[in-house]
Protein backbone atom coordinates (compact mmCIF):
# COMPACT_ATOMS: atom_id res chain seq x y z
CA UNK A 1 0.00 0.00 0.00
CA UNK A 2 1.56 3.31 -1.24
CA UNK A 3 1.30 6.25 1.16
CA UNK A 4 0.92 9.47 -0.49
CA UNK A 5 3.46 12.05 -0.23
CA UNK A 6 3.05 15.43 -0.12
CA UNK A 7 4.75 17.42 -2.57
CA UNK A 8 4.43 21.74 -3.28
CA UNK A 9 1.22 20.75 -5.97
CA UNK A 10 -0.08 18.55 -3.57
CA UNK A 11 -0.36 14.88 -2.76
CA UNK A 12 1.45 12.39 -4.62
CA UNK A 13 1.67 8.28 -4.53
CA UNK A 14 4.78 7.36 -2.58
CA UNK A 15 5.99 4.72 -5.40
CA UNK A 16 5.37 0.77 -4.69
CA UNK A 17 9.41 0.08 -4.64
CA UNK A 18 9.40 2.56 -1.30
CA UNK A 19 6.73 0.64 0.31
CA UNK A 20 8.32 -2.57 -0.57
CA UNK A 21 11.10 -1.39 0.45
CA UNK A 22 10.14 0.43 4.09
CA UNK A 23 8.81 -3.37 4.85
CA UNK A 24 12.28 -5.21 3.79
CA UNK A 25 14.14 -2.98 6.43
CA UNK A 26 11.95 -2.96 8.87
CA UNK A 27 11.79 -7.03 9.20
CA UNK A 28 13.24 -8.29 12.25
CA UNK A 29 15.83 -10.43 9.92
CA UNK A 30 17.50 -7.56 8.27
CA UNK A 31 17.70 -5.51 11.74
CA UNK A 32 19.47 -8.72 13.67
CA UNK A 33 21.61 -9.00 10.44
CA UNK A 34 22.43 -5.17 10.83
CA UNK A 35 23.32 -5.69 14.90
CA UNK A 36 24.95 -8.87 13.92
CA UNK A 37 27.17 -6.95 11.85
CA UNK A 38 28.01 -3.96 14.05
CA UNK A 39 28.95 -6.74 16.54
CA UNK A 40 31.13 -8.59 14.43
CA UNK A 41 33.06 -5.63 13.61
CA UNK A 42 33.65 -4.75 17.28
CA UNK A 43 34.32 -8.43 17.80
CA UNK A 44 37.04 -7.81 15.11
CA UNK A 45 38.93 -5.10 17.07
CA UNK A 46 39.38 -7.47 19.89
CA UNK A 47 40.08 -10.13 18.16
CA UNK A 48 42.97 -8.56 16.41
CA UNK A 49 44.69 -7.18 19.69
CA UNK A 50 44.42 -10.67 21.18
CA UNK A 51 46.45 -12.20 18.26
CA UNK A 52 48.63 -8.37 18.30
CA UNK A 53 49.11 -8.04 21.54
CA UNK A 54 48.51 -11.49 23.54
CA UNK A 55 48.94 -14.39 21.75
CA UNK A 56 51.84 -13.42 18.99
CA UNK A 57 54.27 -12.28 22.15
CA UNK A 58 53.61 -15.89 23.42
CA UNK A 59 54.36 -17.53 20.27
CA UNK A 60 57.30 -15.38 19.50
CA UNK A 61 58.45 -16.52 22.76
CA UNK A 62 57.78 -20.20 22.15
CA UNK A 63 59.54 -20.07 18.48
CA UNK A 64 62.79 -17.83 20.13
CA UNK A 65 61.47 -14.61 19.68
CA UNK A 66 60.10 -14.75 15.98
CA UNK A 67 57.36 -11.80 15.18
CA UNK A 68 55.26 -13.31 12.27
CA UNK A 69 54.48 -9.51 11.35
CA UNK A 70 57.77 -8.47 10.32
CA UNK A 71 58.18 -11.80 8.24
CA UNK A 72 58.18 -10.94 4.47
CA UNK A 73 60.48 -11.87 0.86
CA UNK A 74 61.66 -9.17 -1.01
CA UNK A 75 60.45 -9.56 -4.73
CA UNK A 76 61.63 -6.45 -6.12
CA UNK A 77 63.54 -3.62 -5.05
CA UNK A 78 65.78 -2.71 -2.17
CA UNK A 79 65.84 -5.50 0.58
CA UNK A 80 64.91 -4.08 3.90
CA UNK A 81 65.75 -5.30 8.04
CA UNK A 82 61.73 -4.42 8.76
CA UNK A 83 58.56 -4.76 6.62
CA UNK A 84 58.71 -0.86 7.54
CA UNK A 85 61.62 0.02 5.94
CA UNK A 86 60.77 -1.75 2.80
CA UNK A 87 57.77 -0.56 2.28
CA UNK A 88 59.45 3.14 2.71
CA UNK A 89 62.08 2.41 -0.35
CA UNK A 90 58.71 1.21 -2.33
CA UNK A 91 59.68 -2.66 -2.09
CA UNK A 92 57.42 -4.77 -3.63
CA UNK A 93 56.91 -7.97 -0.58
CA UNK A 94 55.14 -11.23 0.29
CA UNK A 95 53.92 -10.11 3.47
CA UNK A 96 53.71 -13.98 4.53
CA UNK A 97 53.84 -12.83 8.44
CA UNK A 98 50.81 -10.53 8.21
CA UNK A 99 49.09 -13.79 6.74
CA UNK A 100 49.84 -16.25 9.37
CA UNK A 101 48.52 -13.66 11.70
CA UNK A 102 45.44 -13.84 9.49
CA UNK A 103 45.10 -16.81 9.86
CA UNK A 104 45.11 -16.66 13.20
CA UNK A 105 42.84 -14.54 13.98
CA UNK A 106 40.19 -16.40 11.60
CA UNK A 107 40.96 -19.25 13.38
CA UNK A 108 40.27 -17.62 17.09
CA UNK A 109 37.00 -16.12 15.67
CA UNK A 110 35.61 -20.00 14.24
CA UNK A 111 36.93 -21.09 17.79
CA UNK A 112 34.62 -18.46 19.74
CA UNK A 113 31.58 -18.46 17.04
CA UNK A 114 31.91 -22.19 17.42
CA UNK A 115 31.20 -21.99 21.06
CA UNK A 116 28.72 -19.67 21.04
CA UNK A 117 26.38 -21.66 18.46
CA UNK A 118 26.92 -24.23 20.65
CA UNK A 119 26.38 -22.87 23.46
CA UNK A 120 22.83 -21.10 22.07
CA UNK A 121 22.02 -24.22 20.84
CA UNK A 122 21.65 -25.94 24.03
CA UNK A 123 19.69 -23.18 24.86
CA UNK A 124 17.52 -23.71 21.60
CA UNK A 125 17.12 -27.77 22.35
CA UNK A 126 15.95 -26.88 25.61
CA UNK A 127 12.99 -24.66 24.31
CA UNK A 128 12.33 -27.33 21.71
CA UNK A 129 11.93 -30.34 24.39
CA UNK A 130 8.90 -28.20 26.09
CA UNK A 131 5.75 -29.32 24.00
CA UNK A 132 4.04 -26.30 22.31
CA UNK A 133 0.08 -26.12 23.34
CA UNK A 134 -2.36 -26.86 20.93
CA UNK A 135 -4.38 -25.12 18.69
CA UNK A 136 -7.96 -24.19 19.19
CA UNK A 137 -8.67 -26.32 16.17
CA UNK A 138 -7.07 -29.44 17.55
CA UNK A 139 -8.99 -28.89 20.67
CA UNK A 140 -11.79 -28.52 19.08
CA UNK A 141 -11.38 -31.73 17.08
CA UNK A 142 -10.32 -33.74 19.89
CA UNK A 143 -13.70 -32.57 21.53
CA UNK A 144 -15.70 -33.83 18.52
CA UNK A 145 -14.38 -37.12 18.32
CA UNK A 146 -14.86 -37.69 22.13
CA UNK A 147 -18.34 -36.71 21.58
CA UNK A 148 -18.82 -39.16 18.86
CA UNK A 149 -16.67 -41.61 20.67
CA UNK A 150 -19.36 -41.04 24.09
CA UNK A 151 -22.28 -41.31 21.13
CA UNK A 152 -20.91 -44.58 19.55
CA UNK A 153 -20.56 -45.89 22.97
CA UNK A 154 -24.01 -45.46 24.48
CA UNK A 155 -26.12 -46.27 20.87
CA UNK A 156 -24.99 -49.77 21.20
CA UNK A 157 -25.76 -49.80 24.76
């Protein structure tokens, strides 16, 4: 249903692809997508200063001090000591480091968003296992076929 709009002649239809699309936005799917989202990206700060600042100090420590950030080939140009420097003399490098950290990171997000379904989904079989009412209808049936059940019962009585 088009709302009209008004406009300095007076009142105009609001065209159907406005309407259409007022009721896609507003449905409760695309606003829990939209928080999903804003959530995910906040997720994604933390997630990168636990790899930065938590868990790539441990494993530099395990593998003798290695930083996977400043590990990178030189393809072309000027070889540098830091992935800083080369990138300041315009080398051209296979940032292999910043991938492994990546990786990572992906890998500590499926870890949590693994635990979390999970974890809701216990909370989703227990809602399941309590047995929904029933309808008026199947009340209403189970009413008519006692009746006829009570009828058939005293007719051959």
């Amino acid at each position: 249903m088009a709302l009209p709009i008004k406009t300095m002649t007076g009142l105009a239809r609001k065209p159907g692809w406005i309407a259409d699309f007022q009721a896609f936005i507003m449905r409760g799917n695309v606003v829990d997508l939209a928080v999903g989202i804003i959530i995910g990206a906040a997720f994604t700060g933390i997630v990168q200063s636990l790899v930065k600042d938590v868990l790539n100090p441990v494993i530099g420590l395990l593998t003798g001090g290695v930083d996977f950030s400043e590990l990178f080939v030189t393809i072309k140009g000027q070889h540098a000591a830091t992935l800083e420097a080369a990138k300041q003399v315009g080398a051209v490098t296979i940032n292999y480091g910043l991938f492994i950290n990546a990786v990572i990171q992906f890998v500590i997000v499926a870890f949590v968003v693994f635990w979390l379904v999970r974890l809701m989904s216990r909370f989703v079989r227990k809602a399941e296992a309590t047995p929904a009412a029933p309808l008026p209808s199947e009340i209403l049936l189970t009413e008519i076929r006692d009746i006829l059940k009570e009828r058939a019962g005293n007719a051959s009585a």
